[in-house]
C-alpha atoms as a PDB file:
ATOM      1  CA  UNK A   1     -99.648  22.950  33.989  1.00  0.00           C
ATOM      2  CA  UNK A   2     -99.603  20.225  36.745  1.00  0.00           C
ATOM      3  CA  UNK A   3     -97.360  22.496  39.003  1.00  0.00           C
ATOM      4  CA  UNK A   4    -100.082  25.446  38.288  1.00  0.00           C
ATOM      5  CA  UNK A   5    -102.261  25.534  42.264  1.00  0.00           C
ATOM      6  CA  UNK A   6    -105.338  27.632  42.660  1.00  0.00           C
ATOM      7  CA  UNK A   7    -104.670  30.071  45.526  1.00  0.00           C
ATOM      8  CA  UNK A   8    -107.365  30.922  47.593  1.00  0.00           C
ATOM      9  CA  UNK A   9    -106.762  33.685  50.206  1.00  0.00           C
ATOM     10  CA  UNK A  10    -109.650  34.665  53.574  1.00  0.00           C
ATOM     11  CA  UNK A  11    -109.907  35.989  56.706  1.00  0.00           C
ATOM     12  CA  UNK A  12    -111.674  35.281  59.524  1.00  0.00           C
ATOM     13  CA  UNK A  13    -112.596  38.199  62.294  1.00  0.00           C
ATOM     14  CA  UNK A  14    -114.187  38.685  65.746  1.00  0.00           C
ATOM     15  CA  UNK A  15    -114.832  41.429  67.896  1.00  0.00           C
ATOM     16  CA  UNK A  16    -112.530  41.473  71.013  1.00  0.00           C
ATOM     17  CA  UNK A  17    -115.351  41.405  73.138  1.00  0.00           C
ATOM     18  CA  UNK A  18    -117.431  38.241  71.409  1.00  0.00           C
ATOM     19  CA  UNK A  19    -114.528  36.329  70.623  1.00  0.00           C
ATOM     20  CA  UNK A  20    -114.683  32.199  69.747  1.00  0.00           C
ATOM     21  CA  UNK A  21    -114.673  30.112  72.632  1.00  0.00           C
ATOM     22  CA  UNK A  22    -111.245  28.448  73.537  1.00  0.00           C
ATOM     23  CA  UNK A  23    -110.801  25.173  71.286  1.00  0.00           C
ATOM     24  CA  UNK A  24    -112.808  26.543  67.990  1.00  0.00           C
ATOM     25  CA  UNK A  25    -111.748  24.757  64.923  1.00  0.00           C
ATOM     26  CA  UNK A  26    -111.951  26.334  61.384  1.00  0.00           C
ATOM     27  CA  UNK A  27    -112.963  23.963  58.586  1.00  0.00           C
ATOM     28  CA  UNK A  28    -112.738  24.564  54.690  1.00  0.00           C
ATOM     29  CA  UNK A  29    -114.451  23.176  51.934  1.00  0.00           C
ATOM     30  CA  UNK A  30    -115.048  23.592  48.018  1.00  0.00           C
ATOM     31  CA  UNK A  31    -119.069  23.554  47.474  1.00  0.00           C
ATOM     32  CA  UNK A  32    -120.567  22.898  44.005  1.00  0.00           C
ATOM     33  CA  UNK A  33    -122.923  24.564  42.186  1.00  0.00           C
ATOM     34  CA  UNK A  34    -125.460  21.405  42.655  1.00  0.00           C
ATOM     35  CA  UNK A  35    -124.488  21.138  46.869  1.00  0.00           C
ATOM     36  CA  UNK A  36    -121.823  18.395  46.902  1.00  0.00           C
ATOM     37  CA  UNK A  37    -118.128  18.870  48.303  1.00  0.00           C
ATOM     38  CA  UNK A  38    -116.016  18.839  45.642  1.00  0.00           C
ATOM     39  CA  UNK A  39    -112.644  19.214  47.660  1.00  0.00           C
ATOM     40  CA  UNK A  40    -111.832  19.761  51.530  1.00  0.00           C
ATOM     41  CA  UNK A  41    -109.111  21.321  53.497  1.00  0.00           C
ATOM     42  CA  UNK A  42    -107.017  19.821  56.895  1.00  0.00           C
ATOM     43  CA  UNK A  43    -109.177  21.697  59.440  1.00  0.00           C
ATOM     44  CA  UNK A  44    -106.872  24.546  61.566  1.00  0.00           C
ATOM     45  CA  UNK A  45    -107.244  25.512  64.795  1.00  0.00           C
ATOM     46  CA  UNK A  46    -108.862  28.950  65.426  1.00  0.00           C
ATOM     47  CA  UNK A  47    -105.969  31.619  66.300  1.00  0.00           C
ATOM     48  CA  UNK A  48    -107.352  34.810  66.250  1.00  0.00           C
ATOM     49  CA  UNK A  49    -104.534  37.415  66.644  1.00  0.00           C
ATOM     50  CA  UNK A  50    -104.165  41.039  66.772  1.00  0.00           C
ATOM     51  CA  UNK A  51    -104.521  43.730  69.674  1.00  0.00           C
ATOM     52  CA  UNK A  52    -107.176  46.284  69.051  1.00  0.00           C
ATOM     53  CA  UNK A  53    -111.087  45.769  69.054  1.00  0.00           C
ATOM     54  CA  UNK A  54    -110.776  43.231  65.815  1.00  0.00           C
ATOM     55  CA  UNK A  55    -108.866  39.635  65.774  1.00  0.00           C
ATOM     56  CA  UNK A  56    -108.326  38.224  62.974  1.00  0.00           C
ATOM     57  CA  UNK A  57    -106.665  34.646  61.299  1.00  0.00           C
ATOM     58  CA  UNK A  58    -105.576  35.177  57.637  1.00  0.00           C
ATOM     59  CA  UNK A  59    -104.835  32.318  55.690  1.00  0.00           C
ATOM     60  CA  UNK A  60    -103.650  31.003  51.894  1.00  0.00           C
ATOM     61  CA  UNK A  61    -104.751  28.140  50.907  1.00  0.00           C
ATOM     62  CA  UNK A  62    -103.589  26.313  47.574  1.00  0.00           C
ATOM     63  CA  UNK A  63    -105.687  23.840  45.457  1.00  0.00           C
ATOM     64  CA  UNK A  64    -103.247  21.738  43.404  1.00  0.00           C
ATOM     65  CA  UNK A  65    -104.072  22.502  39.708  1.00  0.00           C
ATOM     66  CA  UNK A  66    -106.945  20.036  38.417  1.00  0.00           C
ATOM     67  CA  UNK A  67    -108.488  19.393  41.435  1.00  0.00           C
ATOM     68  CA  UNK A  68    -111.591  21.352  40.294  1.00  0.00           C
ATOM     69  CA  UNK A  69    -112.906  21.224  36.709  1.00  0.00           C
ATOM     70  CA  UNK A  70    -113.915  24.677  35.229  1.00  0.00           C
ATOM     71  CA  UNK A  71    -117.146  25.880  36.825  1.00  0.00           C
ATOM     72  CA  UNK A  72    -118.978  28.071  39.787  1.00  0.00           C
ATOM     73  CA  UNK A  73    -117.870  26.806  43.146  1.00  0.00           C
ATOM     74  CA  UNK A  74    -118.295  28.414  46.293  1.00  0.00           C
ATOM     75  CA  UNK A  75    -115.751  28.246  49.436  1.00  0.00           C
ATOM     76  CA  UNK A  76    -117.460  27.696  52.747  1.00  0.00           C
ATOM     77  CA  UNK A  77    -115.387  28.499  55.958  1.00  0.00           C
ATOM     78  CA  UNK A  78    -116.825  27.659  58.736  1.00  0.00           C
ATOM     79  CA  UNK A  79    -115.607  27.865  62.242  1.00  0.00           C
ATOM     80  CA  UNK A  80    -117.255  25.183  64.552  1.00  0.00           C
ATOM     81  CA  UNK A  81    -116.706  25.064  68.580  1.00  0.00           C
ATOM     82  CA  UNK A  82    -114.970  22.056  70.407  1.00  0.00           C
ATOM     83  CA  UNK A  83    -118.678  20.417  71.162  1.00  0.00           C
ATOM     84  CA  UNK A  84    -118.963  20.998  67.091  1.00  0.00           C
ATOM     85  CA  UNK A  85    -121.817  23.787  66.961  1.00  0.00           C
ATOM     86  CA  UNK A  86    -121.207  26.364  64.425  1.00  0.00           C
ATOM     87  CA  UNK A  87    -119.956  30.168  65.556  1.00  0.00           C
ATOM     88  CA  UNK A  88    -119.464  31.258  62.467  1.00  0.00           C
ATOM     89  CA  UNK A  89    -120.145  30.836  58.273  1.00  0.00           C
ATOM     90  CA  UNK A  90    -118.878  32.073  55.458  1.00  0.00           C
ATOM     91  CA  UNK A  91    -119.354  31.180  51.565  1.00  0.00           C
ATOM     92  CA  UNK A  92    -117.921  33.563  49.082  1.00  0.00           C
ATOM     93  CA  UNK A  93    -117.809  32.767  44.856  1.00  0.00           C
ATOM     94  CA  UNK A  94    -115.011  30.593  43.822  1.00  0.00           C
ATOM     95  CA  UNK A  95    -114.609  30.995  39.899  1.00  0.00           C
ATOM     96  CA  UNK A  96    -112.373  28.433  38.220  1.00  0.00           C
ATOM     97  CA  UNK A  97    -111.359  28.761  34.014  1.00  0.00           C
END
């Protein structure tokens, strides 16, 4: 259906006390099984929020349908500082039918 989107929902989190530094910058991309970036994402600001020891940034993200063939993908968010070194890196299993 070409209205159909893949929905992809995550969450990043920090420890009050080791938070991001000021000007962090949260990219998203779709990985293939073979290595290659299949799709990417606008990058977001960082905006941790929340007021007890964890902040968090919660986010749905939508993949217009046939973007991505059927197949093992991964989704790697990363979260890069404003001189562009890494603070933090996730991949989780992306499963498209």
């Amino acid at each position: 259906e070409p209205s159909d989107q893949l929905l992809v929902a995550w969450d990043i989190c920090a420890d009050s006390k080791r938070l991001p530094p000021a000007g962090s910058v949260i990219t998203r991309h779709v990985v293939s099984e073979d290595g290659n970036v299949v799709h990417e994402m606008d990058d977001l600001d960082l905006a941790l929020t929340g007021t007890g020891r964890m902040r968090c940034q919660t986010r749905l993200d939508s993949i217009p349908s046939g973007t991505l063939r059927a197949g093992e993908y991964l989704l790697r968010v990363v979260a890069t500082d404003s001189s562009g070194g890494e603070v933090a890196e996730r991949s989780v299993p992306l499963l498209v039918d």
